[in-house]
N, C-alpha and C. Protein backbone atom coordinates (compact mmCIF):
# COMPACT_ATOMS: atom_id res chain seq x y z
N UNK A 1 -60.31 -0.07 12.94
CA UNK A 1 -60.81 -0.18 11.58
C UNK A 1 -59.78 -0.97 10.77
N UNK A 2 -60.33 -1.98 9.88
CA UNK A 2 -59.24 -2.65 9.35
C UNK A 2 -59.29 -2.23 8.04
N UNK A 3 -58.75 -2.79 6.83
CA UNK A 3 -58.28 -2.13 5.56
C UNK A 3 -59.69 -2.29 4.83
N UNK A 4 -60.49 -3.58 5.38
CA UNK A 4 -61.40 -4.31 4.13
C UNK A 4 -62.70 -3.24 4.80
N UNK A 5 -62.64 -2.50 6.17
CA UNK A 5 -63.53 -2.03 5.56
C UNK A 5 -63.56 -0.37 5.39
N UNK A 6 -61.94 0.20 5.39
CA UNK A 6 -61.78 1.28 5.11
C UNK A 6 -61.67 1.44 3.43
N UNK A 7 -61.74 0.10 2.95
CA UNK A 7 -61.61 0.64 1.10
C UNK A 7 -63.05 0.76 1.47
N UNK A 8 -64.09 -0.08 1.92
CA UNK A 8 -65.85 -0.33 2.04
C UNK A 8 -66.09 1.48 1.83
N UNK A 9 -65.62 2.07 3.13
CA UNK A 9 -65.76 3.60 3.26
C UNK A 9 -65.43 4.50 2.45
N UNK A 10 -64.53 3.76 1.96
CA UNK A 10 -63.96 5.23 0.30
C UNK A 10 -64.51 4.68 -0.77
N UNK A 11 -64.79 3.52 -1.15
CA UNK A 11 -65.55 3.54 -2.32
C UNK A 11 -67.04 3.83 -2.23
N UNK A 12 -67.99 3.60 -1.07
CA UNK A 12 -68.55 4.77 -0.91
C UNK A 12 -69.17 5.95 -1.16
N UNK A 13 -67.93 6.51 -0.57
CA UNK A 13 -67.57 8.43 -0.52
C UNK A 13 -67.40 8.40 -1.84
N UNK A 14 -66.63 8.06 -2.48
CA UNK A 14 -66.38 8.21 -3.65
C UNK A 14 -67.86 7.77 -4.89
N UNK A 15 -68.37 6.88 -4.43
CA UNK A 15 -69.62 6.81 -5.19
C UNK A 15 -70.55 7.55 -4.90
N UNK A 16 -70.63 8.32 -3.77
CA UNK A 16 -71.62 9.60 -3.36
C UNK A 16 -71.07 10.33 -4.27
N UNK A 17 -69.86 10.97 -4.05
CA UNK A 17 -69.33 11.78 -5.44
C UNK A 17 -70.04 11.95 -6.68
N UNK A 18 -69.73 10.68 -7.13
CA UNK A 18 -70.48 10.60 -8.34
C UNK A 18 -71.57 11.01 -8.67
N UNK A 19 -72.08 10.26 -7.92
CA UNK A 19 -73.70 9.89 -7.55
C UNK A 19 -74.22 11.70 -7.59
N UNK A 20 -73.93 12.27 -6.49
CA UNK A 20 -74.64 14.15 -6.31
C UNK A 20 -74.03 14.83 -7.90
N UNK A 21 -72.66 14.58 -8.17
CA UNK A 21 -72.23 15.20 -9.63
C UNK A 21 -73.41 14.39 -10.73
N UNK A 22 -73.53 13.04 -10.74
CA UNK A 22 -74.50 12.86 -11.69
C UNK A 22 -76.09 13.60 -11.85
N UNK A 23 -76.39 13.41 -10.46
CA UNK A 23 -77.91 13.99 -10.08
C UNK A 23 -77.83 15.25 -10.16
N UNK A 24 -76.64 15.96 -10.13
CA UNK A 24 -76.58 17.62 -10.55
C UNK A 24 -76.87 18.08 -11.81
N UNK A 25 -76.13 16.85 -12.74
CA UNK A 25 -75.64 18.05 -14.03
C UNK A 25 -76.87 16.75 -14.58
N UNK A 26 -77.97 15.78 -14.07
CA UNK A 26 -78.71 15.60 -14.89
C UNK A 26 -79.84 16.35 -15.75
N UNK A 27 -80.69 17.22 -15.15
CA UNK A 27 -81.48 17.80 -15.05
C UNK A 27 -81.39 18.79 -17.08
N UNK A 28 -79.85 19.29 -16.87
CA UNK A 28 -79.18 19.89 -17.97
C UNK A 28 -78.77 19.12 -19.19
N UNK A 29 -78.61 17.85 -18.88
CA UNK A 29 -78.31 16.94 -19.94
C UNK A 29 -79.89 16.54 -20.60
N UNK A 30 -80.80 17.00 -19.82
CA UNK A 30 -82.22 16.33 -20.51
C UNK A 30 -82.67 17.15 -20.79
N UNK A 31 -82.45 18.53 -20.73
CA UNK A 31 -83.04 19.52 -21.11
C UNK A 31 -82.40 19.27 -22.58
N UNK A 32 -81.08 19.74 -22.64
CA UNK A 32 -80.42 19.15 -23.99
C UNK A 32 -80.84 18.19 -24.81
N UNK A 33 -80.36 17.12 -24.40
CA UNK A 33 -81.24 15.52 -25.03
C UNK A 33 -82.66 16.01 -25.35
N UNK A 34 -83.64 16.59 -24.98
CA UNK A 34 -85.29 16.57 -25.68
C UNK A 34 -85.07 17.64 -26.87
N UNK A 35 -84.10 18.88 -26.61
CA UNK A 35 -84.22 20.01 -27.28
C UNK A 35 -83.67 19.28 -28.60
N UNK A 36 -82.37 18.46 -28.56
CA UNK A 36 -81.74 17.30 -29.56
C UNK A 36 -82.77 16.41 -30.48
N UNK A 37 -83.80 15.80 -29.54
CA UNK A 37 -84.74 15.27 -29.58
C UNK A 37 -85.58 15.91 -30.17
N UNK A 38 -85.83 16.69 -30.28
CA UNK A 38 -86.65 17.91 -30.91
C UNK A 38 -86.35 18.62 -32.53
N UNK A 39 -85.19 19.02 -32.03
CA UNK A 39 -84.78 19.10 -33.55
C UNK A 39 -84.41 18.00 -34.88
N UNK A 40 -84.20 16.96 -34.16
CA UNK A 40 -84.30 15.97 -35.29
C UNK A 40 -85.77 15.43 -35.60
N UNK A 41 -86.54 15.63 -34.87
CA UNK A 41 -88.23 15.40 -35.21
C UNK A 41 -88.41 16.24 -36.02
N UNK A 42 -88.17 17.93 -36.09
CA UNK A 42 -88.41 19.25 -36.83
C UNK A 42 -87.67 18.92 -37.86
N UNK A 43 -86.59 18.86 -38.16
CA UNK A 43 -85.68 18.27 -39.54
C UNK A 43 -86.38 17.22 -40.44
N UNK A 44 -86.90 16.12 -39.66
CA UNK A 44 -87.31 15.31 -40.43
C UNK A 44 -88.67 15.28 -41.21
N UNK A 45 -89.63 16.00 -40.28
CA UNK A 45 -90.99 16.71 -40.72
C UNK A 45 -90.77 17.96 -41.72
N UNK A 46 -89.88 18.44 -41.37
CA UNK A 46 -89.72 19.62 -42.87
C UNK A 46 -88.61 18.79 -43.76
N UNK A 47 -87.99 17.74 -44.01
CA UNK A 47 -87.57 16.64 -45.35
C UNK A 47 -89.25 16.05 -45.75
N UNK A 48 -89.75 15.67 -44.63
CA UNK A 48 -90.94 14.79 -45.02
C UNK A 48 -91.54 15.38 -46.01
N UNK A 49 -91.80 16.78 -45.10
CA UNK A 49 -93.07 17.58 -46.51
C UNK A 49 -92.45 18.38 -47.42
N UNK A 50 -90.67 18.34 -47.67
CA UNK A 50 -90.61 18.94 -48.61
C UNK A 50 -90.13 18.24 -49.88
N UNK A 51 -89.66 16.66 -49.34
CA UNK A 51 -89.08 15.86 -50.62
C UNK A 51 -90.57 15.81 -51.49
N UNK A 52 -91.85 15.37 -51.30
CA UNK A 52 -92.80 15.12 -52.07
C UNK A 52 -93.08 16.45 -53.22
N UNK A 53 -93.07 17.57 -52.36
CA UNK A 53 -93.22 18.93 -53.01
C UNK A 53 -91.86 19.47 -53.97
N UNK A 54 -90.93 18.59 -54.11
CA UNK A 54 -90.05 18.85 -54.76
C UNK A 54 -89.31 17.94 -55.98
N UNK A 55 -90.50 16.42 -55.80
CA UNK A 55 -90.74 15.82 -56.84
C UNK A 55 -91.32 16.08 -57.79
N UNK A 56 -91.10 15.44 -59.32
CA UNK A 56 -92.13 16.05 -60.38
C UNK A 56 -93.30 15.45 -59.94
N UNK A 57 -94.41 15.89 -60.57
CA UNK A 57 -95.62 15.40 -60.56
C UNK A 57 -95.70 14.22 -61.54
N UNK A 58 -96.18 13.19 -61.28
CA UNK A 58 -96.40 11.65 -61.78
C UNK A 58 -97.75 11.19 -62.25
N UNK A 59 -98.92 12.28 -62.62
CA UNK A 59 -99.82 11.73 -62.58
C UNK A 59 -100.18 11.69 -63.92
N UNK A 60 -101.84 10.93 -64.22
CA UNK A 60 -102.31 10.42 -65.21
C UNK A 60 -103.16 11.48 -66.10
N UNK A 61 -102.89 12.38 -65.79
CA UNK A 61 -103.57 13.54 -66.66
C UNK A 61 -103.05 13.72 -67.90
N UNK A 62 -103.54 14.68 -69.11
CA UNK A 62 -103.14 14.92 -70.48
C UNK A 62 -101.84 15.57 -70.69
N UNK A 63 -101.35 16.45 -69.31
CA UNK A 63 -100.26 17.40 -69.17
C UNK A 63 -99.04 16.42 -68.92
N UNK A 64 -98.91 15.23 -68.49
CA UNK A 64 -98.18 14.73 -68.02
C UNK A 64 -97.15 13.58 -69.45
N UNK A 65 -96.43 13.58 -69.91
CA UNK A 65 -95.44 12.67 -70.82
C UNK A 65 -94.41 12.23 -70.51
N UNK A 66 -94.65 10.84 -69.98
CA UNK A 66 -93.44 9.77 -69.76
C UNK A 66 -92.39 9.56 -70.96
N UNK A 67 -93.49 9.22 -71.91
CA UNK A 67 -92.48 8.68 -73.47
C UNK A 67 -93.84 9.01 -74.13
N UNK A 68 -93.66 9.10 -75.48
CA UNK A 68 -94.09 9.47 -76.43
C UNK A 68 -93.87 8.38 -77.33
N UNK A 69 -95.40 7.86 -78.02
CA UNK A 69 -95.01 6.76 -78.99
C UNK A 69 -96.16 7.19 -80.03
N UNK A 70 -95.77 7.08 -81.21
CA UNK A 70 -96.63 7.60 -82.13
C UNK A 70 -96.24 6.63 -83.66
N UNK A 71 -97.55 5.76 -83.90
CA UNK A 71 -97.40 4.43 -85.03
C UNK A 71 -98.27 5.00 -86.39
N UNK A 72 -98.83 6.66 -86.18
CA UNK A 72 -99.22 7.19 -87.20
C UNK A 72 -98.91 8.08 -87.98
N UNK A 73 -98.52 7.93 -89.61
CA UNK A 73 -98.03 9.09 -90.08
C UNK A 73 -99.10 10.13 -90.01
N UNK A 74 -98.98 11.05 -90.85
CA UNK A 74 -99.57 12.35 -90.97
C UNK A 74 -100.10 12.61 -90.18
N UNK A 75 -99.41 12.67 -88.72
CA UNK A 75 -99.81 13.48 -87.69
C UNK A 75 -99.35 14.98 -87.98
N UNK A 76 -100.59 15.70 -87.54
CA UNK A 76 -99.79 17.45 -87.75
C UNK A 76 -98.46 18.00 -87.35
N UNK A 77 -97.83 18.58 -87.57
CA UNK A 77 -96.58 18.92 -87.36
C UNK A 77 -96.83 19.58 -86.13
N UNK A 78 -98.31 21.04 -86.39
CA UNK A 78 -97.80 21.65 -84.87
C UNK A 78 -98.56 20.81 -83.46
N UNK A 79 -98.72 19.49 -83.89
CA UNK A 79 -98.90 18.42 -82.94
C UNK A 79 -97.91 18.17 -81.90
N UNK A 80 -97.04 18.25 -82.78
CA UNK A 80 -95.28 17.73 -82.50
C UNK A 80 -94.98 19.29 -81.75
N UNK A 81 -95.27 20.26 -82.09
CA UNK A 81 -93.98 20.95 -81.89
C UNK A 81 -94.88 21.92 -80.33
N UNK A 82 -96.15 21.41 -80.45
CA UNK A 82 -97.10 21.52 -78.57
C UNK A 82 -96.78 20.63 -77.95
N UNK A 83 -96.50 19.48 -78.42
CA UNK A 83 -95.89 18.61 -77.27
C UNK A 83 -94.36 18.52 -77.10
N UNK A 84 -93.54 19.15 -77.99
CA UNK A 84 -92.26 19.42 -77.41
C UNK A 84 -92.19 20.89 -76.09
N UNK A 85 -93.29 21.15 -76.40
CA UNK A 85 -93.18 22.79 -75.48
C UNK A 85 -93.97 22.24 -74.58
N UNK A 86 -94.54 21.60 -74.35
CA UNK A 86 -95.33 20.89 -73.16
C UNK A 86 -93.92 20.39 -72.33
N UNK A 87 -93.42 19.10 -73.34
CA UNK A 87 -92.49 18.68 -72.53
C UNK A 87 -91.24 19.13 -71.72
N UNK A 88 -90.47 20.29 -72.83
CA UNK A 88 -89.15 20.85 -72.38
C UNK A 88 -89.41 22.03 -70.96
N UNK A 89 -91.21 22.63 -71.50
CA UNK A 89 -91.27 23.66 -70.87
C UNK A 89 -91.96 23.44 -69.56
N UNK A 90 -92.89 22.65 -69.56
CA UNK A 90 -94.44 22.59 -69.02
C UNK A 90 -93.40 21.65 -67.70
């Protein structure tokens, strides 16, 4: 046996090594990785549905006041003071 092809034989052996340690502890690394896989799907589906539900509401209904603009005098006073309790409170 000469040298070129006794390294041939240990690198090899040595890549069987690997090779059965890789194919061993794969099985456990993917169980991991999906469960990983899994919980960042679950994280992101409960951000998904809870950022919307934890925004104000934006819509075009009577309850709703962006800004307030008013170009008429003698508006009623307790006009003013339902739409401050709408706004601060509502």
């Amino acid at each position: 046996m000469n040298e070129k092809r006794f390294e041939e034989l240990w690198e090899r052996a040595e890549a069987e090594g690997y090779a059965s340690r890789l194919a061993s502890e794969y099985p456990a690394w993917r169980t991991k990785t999906r469960r990983t896989v899994g919980m960042v799907a679950g994280l992101a589906l409960v951000v998904a549905v809870a950022v919307p539900a934890l925004m104000p509401h934006k819509t075009m209904d009577s309850t709703y006041y962006a800004k307030v603009y008013c170009n008429r005098t003698g508006t009623d006073y307790q006009h003013w003071v339902d739409l401050a309790d709408e706004l601060l409170l509502g």
